[in-house]
PDB file of N, CA and C in Angstrom:
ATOM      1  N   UNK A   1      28.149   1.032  50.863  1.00  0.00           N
ATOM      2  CA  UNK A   1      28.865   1.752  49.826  1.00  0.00           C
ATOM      3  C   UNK A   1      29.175   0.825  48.661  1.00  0.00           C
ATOM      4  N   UNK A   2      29.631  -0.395  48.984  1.00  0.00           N
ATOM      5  CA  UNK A   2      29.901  -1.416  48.005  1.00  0.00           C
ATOM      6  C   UNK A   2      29.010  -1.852  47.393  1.00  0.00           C
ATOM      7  N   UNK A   3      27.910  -1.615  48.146  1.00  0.00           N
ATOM      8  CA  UNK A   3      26.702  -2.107  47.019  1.00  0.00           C
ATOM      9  C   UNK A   3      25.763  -1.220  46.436  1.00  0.00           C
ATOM     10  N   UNK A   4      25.895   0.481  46.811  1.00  0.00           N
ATOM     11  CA  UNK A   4      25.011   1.628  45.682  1.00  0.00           C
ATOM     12  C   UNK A   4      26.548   1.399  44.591  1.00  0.00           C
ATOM     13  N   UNK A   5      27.879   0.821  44.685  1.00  0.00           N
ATOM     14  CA  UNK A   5      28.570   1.010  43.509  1.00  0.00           C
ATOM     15  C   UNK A   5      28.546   0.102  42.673  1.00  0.00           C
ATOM     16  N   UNK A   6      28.201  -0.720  43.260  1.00  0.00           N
ATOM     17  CA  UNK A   6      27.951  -2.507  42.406  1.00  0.00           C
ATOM     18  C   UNK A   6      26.475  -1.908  41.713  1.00  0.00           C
ATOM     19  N   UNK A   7      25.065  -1.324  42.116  1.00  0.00           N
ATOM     20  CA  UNK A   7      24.173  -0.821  41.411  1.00  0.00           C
ATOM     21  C   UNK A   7      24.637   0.004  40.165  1.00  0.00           C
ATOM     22  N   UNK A   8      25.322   0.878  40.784  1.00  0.00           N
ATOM     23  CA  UNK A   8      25.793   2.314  39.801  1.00  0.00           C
ATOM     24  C   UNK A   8      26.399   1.204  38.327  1.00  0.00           C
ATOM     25  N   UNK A   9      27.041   0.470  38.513  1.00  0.00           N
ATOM     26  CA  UNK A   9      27.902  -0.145  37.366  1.00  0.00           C
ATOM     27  C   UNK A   9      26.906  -0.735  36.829  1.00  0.00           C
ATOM     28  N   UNK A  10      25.651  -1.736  37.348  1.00  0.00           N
ATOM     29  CA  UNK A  10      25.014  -2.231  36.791  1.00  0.00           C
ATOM     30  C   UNK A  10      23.995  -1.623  35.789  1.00  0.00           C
ATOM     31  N   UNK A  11      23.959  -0.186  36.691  1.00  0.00           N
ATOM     32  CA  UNK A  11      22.896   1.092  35.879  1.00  0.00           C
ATOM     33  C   UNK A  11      23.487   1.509  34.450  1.00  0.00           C
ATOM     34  N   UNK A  12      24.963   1.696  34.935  1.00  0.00           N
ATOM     35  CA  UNK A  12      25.582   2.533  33.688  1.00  0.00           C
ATOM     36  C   UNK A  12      26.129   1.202  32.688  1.00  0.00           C
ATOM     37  N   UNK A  13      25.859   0.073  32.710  1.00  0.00           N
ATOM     38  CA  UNK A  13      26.123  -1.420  31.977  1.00  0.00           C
ATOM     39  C   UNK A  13      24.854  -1.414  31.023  1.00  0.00           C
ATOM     40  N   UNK A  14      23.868  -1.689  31.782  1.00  0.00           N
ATOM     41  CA  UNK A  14      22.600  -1.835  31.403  1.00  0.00           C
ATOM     42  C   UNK A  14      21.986  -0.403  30.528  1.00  0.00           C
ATOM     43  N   UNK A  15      22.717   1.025  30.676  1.00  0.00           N
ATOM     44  CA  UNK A  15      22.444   2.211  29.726  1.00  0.00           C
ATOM     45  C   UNK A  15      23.344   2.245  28.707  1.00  0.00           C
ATOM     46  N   UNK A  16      24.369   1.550  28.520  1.00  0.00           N
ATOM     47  CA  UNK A  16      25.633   1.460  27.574  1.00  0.00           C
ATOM     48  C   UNK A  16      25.147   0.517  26.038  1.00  0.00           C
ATOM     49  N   UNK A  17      23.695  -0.641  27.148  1.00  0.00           N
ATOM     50  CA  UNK A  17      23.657  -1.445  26.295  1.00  0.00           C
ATOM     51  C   UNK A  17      22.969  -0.912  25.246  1.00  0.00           C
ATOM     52  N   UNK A  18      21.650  -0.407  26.179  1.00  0.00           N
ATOM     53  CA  UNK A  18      20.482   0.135  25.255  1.00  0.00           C
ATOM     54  C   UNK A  18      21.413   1.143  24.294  1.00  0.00           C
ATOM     55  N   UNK A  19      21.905   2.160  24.546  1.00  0.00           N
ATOM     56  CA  UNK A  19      22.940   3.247  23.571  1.00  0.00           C
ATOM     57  C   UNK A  19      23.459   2.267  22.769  1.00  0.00           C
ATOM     58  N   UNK A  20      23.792   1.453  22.646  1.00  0.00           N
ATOM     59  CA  UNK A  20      24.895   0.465  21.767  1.00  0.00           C
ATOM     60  C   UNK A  20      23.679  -0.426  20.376  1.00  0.00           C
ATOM     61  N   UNK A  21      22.655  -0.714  21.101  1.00  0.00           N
ATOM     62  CA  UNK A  21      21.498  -1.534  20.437  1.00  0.00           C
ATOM     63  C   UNK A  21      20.669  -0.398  20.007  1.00  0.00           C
ATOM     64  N   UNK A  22      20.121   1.050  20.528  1.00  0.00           N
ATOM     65  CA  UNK A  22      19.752   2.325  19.179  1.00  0.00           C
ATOM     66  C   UNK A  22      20.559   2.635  18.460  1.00  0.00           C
ATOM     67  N   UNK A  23      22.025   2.333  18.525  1.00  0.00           N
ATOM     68  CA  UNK A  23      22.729   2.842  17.549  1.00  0.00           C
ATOM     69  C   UNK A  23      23.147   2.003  16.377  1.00  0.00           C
ATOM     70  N   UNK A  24      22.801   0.458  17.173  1.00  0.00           N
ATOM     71  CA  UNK A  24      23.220  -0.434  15.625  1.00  0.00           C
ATOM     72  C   UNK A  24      21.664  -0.469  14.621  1.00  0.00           C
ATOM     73  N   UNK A  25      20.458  -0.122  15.317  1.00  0.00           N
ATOM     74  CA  UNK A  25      19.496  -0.434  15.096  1.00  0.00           C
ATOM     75  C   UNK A  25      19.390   1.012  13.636  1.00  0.00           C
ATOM     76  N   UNK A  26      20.216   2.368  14.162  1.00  0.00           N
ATOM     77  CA  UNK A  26      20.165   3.350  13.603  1.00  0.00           C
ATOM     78  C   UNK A  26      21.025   2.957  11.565  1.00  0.00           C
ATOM     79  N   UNK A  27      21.409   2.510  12.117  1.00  0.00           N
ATOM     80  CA  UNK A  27      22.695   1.914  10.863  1.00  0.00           C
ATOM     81  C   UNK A  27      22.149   1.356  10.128  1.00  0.00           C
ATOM     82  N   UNK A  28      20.822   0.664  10.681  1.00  0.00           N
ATOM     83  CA  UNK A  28      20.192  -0.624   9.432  1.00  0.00           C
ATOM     84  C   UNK A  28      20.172   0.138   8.276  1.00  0.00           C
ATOM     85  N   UNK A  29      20.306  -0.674   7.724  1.00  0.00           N
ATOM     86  CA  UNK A  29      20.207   0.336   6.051  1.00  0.00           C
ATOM     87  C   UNK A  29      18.521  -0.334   5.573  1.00  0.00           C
ATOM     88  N   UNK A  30      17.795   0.437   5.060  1.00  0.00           N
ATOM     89  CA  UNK A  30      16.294   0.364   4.737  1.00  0.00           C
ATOM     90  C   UNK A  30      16.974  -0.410   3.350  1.00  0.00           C
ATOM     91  N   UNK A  31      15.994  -1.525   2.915  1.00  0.00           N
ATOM     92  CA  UNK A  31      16.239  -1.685   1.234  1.00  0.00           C
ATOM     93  C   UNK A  31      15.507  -0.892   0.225  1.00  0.00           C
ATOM     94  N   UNK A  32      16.542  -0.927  -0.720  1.00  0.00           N
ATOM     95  CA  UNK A  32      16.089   0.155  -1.585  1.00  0.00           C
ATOM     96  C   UNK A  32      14.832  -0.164  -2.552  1.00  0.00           C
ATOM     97  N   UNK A  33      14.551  -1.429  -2.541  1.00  0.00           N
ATOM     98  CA  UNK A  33      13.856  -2.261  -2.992  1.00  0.00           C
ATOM     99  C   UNK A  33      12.922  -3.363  -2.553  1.00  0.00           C
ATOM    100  N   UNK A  34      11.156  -2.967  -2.037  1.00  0.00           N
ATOM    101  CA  UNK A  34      10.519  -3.837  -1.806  1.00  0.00           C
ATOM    102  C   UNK A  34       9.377  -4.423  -3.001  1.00  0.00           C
ATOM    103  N   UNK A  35       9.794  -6.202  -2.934  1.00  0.00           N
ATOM    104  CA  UNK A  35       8.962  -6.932  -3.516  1.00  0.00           C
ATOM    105  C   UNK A  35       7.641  -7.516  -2.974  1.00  0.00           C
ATOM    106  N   UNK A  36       6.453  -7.621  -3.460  1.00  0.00           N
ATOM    107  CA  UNK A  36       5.483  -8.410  -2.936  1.00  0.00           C
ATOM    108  C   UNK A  36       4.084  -8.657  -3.974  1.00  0.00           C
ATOM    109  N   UNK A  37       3.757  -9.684  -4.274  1.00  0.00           N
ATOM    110  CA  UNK A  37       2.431  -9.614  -5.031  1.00  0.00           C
ATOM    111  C   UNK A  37       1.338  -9.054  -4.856  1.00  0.00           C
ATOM    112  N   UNK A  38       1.270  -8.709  -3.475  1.00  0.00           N
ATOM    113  CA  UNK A  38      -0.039  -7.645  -3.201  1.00  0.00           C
ATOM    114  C   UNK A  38       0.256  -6.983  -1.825  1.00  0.00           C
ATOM    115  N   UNK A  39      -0.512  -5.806  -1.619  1.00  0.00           N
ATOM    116  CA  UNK A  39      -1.015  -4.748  -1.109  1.00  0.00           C
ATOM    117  C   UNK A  39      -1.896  -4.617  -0.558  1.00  0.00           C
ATOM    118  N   UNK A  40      -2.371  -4.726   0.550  1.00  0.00           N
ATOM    119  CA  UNK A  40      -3.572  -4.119   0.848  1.00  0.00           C
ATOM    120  C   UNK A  40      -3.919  -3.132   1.762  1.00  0.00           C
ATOM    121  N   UNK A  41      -4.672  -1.808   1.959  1.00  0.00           N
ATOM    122  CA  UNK A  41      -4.936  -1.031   2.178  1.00  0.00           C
ATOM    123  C   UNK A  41      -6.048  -1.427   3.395  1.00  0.00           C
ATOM    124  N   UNK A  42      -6.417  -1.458   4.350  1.00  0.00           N
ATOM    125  CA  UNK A  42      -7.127  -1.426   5.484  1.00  0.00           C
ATOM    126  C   UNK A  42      -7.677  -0.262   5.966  1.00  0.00           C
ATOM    127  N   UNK A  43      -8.678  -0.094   6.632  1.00  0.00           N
ATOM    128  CA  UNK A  43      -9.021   0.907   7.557  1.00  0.00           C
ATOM    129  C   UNK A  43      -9.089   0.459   9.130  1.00  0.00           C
ATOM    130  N   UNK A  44      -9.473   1.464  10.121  1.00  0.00           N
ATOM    131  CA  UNK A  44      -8.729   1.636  10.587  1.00  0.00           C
ATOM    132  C   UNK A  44     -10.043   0.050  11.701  1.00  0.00           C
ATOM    133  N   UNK A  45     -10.887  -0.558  11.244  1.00  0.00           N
ATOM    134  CA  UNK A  45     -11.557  -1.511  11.504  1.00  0.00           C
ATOM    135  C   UNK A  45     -10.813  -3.107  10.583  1.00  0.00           C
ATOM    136  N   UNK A  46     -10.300  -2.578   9.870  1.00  0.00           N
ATOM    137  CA  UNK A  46      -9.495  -3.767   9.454  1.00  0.00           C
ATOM    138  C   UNK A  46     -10.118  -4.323   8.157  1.00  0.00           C
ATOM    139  N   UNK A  47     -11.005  -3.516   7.661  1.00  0.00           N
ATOM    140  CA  UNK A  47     -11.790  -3.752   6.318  1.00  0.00           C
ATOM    141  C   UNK A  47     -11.026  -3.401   5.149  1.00  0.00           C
ATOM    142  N   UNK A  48     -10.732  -4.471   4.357  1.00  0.00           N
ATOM    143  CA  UNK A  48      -9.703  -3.899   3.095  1.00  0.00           C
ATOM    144  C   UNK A  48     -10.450  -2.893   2.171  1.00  0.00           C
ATOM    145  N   UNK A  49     -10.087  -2.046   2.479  1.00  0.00           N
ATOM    146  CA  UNK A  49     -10.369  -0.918   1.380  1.00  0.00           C
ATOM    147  C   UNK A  49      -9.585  -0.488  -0.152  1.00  0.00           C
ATOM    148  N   UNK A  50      -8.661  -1.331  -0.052  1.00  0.00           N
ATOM    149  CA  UNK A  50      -7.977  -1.187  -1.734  1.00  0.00           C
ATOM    150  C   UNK A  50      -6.682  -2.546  -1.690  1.00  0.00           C
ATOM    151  N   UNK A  51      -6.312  -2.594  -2.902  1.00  0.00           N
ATOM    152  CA  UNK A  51      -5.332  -4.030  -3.051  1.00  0.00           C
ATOM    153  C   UNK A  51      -5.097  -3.353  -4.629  1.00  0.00           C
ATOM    154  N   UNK A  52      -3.707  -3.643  -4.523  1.00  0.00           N
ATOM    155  CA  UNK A  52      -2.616  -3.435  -5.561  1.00  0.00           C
ATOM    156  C   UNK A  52      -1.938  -5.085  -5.379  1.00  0.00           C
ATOM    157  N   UNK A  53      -2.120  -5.411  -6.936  1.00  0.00           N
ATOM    158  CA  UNK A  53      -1.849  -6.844  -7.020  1.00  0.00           C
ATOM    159  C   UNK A  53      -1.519  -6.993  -8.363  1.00  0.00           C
ATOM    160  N   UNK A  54      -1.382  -8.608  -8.663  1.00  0.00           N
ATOM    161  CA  UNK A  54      -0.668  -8.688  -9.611  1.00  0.00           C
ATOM    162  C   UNK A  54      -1.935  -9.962 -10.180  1.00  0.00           C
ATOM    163  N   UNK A  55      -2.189 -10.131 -11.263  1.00  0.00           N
ATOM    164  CA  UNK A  55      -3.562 -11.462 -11.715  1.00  0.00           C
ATOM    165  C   UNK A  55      -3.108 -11.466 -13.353  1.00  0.00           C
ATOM    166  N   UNK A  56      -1.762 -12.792 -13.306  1.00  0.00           N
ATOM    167  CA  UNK A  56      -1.576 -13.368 -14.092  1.00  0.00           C
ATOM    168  C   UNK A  56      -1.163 -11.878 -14.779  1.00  0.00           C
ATOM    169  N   UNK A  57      -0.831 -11.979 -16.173  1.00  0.00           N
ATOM    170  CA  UNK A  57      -0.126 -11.001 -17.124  1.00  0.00           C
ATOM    171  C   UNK A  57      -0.445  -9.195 -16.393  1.00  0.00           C
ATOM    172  N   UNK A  58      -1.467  -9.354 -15.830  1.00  0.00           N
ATOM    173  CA  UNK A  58      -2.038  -8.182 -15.580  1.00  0.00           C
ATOM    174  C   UNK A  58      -1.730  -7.317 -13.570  1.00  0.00           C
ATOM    175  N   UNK A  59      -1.954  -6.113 -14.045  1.00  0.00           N
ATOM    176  CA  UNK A  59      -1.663  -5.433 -12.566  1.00  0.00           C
ATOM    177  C   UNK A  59      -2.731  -4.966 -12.249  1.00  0.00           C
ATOM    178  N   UNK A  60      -3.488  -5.068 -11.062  1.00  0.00           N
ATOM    179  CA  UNK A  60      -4.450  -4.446 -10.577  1.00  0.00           C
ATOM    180  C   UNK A  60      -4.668  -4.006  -9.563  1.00  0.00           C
ATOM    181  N   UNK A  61      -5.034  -2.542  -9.793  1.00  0.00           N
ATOM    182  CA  UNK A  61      -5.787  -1.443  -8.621  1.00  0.00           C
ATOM    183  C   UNK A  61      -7.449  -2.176  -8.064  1.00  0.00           C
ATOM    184  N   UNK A  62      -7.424  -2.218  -6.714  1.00  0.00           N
ATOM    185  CA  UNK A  62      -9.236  -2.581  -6.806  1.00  0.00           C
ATOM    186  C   UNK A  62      -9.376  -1.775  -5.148  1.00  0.00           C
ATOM    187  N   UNK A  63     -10.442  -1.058  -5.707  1.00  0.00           N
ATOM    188  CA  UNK A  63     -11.288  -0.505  -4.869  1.00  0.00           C
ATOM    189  C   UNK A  63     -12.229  -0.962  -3.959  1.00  0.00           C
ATOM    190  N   UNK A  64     -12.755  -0.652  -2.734  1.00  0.00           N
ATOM    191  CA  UNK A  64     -13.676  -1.147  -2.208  1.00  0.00           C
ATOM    192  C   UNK A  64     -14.253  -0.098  -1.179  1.00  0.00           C
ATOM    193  N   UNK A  65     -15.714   0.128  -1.401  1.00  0.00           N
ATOM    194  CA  UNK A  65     -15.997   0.888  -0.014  1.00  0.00           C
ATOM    195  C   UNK A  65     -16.350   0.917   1.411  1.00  0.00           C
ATOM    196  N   UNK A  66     -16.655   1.218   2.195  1.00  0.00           N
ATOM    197  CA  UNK A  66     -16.875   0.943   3.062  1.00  0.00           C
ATOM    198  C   UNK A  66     -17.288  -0.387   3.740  1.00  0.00           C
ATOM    199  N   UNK A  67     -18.654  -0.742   3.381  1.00  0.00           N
ATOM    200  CA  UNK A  67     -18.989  -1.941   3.561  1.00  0.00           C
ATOM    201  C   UNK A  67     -18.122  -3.095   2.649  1.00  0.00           C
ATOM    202  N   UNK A  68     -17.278  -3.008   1.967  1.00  0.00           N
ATOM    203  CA  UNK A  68     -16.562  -4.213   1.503  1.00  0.00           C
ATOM    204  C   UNK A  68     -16.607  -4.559  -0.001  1.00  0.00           C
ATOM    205  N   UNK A  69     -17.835  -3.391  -0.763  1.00  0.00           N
ATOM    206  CA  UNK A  69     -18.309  -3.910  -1.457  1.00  0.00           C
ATOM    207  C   UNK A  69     -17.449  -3.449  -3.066  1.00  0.00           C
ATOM    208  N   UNK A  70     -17.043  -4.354  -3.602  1.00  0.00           N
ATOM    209  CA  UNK A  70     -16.079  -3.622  -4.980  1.00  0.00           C
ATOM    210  C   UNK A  70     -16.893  -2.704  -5.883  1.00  0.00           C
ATOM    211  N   UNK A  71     -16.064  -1.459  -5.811  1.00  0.00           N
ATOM    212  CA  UNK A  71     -16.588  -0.102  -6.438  1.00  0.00           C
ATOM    213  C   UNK A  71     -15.612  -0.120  -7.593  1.00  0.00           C
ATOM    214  N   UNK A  72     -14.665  -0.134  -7.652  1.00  0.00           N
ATOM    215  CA  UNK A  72     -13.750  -0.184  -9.083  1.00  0.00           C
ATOM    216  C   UNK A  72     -12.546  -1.028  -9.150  1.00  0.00           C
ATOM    217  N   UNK A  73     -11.738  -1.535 -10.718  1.00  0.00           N
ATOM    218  CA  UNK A  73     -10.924  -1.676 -10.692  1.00  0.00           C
ATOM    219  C   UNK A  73     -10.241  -1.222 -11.408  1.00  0.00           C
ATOM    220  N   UNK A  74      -9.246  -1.197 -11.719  1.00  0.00           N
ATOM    221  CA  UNK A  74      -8.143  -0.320 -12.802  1.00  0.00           C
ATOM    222  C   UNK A  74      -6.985  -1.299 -12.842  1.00  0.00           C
ATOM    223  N   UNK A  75      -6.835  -2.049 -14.388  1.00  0.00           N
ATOM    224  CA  UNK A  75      -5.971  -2.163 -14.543  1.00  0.00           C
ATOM    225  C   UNK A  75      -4.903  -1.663 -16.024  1.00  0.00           C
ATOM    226  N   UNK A  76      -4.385  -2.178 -16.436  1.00  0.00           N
ATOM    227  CA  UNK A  76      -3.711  -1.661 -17.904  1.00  0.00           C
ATOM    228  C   UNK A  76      -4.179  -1.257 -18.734  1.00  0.00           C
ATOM    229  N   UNK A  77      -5.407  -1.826 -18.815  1.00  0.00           N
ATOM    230  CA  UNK A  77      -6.416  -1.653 -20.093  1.00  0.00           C
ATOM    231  C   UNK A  77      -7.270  -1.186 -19.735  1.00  0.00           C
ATOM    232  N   UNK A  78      -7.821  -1.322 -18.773  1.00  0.00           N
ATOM    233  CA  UNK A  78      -8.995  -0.380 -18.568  1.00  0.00           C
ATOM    234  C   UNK A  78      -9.665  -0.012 -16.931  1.00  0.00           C
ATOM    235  N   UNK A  79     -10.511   0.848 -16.893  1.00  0.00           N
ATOM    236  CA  UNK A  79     -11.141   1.324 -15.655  1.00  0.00           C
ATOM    237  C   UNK A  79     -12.601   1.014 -15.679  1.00  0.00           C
ATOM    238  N   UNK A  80     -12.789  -0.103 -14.469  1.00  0.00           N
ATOM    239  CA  UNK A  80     -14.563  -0.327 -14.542  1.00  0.00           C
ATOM    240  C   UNK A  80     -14.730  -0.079 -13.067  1.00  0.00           C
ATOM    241  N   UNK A  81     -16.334   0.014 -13.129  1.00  0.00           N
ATOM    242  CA  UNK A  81     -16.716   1.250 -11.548  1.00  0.00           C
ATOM    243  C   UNK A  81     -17.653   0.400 -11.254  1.00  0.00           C
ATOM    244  N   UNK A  82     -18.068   0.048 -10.294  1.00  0.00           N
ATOM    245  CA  UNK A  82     -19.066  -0.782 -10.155  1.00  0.00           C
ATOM    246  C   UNK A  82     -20.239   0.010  -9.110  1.00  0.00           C
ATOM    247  N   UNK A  83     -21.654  -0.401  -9.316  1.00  0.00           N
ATOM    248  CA  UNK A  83     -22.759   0.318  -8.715  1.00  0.00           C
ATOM    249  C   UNK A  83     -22.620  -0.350  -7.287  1.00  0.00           C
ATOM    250  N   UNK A  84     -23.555   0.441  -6.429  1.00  0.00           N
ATOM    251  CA  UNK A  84     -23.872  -0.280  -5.301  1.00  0.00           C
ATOM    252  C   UNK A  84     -23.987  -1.840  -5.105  1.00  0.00           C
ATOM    253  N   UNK A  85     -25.314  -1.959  -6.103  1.00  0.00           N
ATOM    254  CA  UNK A  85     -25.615  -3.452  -6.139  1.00  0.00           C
ATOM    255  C   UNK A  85     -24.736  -4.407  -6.416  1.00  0.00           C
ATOM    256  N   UNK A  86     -23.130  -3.944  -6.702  1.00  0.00           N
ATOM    257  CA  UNK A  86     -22.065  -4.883  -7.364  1.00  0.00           C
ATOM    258  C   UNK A  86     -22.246  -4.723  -8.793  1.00  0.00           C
ATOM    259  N   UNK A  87     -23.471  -4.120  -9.341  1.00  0.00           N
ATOM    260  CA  UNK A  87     -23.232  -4.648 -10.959  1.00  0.00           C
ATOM    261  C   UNK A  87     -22.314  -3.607 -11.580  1.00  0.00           C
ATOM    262  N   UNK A  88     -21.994  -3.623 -12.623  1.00  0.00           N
ATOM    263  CA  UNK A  88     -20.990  -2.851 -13.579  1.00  0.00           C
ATOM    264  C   UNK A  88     -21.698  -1.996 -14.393  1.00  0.00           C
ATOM    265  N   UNK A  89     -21.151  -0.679 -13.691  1.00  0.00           N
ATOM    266  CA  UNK A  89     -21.555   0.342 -14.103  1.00  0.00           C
ATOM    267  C   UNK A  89     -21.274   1.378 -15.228  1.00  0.00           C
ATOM    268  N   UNK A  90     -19.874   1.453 -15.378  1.00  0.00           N
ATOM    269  CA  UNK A  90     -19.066   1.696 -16.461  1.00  0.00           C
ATOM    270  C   UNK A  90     -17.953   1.347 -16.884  1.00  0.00           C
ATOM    271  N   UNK A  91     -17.170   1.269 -17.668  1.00  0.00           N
ATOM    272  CA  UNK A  91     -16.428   1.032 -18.432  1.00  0.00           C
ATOM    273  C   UNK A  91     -15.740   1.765 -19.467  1.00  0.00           C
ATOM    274  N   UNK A  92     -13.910   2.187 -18.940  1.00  0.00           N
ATOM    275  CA  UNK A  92     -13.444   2.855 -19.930  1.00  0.00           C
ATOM    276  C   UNK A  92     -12.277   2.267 -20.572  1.00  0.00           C
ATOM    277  N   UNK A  93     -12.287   1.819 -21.658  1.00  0.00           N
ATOM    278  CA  UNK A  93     -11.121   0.835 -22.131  1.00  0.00           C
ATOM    279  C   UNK A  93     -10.186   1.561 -22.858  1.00  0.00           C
ATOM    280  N   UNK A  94      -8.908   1.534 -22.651  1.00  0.00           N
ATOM    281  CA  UNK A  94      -7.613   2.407 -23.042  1.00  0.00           C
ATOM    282  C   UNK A  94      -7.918   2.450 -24.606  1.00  0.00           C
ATOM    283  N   UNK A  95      -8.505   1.182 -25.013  1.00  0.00           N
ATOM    284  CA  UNK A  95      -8.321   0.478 -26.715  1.00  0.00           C
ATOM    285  C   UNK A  95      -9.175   1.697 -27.503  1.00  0.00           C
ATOM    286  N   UNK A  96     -10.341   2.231 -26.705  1.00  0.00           N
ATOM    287  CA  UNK A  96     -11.576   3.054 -27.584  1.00  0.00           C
ATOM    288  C   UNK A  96     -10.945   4.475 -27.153  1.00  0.00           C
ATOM    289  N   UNK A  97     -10.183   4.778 -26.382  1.00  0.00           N
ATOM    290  CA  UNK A  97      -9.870   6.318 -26.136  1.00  0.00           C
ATOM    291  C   UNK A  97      -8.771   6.673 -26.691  1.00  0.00           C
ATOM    292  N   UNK A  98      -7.737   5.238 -26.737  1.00  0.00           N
ATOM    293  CA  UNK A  98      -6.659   5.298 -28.021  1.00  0.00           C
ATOM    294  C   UNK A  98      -7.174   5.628 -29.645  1.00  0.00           C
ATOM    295  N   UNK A  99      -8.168   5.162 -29.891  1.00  0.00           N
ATOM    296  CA  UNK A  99      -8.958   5.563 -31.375  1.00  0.00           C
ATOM    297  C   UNK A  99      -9.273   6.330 -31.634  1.00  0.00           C
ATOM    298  N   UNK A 100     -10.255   7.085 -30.289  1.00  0.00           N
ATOM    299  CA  UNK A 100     -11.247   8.266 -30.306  1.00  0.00           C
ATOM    300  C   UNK A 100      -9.494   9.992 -30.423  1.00  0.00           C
ATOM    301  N   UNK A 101      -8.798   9.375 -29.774  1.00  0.00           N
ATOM    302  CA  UNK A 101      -7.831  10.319 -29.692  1.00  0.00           C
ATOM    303  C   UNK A 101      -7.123  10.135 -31.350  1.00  0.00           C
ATOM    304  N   UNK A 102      -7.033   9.627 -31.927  1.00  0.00           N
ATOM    305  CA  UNK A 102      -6.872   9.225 -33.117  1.00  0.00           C
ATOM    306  C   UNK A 102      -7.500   9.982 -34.390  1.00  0.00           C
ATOM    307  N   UNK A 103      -8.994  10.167 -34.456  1.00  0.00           N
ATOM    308  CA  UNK A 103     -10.091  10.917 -34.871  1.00  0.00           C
ATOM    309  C   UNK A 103      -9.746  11.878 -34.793  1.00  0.00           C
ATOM    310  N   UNK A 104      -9.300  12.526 -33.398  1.00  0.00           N
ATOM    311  CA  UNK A 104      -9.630  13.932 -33.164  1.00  0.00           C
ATOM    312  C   UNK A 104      -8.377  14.673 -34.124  1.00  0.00           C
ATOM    313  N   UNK A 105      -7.977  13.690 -34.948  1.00  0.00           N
ATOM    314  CA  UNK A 105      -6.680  14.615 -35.354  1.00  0.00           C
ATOM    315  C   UNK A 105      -6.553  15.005 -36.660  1.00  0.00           C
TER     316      UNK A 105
END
């Protein structure tokens, strides 16, 4: 008898704790504010598929597809797409669509 009650205390000790440690764990306060120079986006093989970063004055979006290979980037100034082969395929610069919108008026 003395010892299913010596268990019982140890059961209901050991469930008091866990209740006590989800509930401080519940309280954390999330910050309202996360910093970091980059981002990266993975799949589900571990291949970076996108990165949000920071390169000197500038912020950059960069794309990548499947095999690894950079398909676009986007940053402030402009959006370039790149072909299969890696080479550069197009190019849209904020500077010529700021003008062209300019014209139209």
């Amino acid at each position: 008898m003395m010892r299913s009650a010596r268990t019982l205390l140890l059961l209901i000790t050991g469930l008091m704790l866990v209740v006590a440690t989800l509930w401080a764990q519940s309280r954390t306060r999330t910050p309202a504010v996360t910093q970091t120079q980059r981002i990266e986006l993975v799949d589900k093989d571990g291949r970076i598929r996108a990165e949000l970063k920071t390169s000197g004055e500038d912020t950059l979006l960069v794309l990548y597809d499947g095999q690894g290979r950079l398909r676009t980037v986007i940053n402030t100034e402009s959006v370039v797409f790149y072909g299969m082969d890696g080479k550069m395929k197009a190019r849209i610069d904020a500077q010529n669509l700021s003008e062209g919108a300019k014209e139209t008026r």
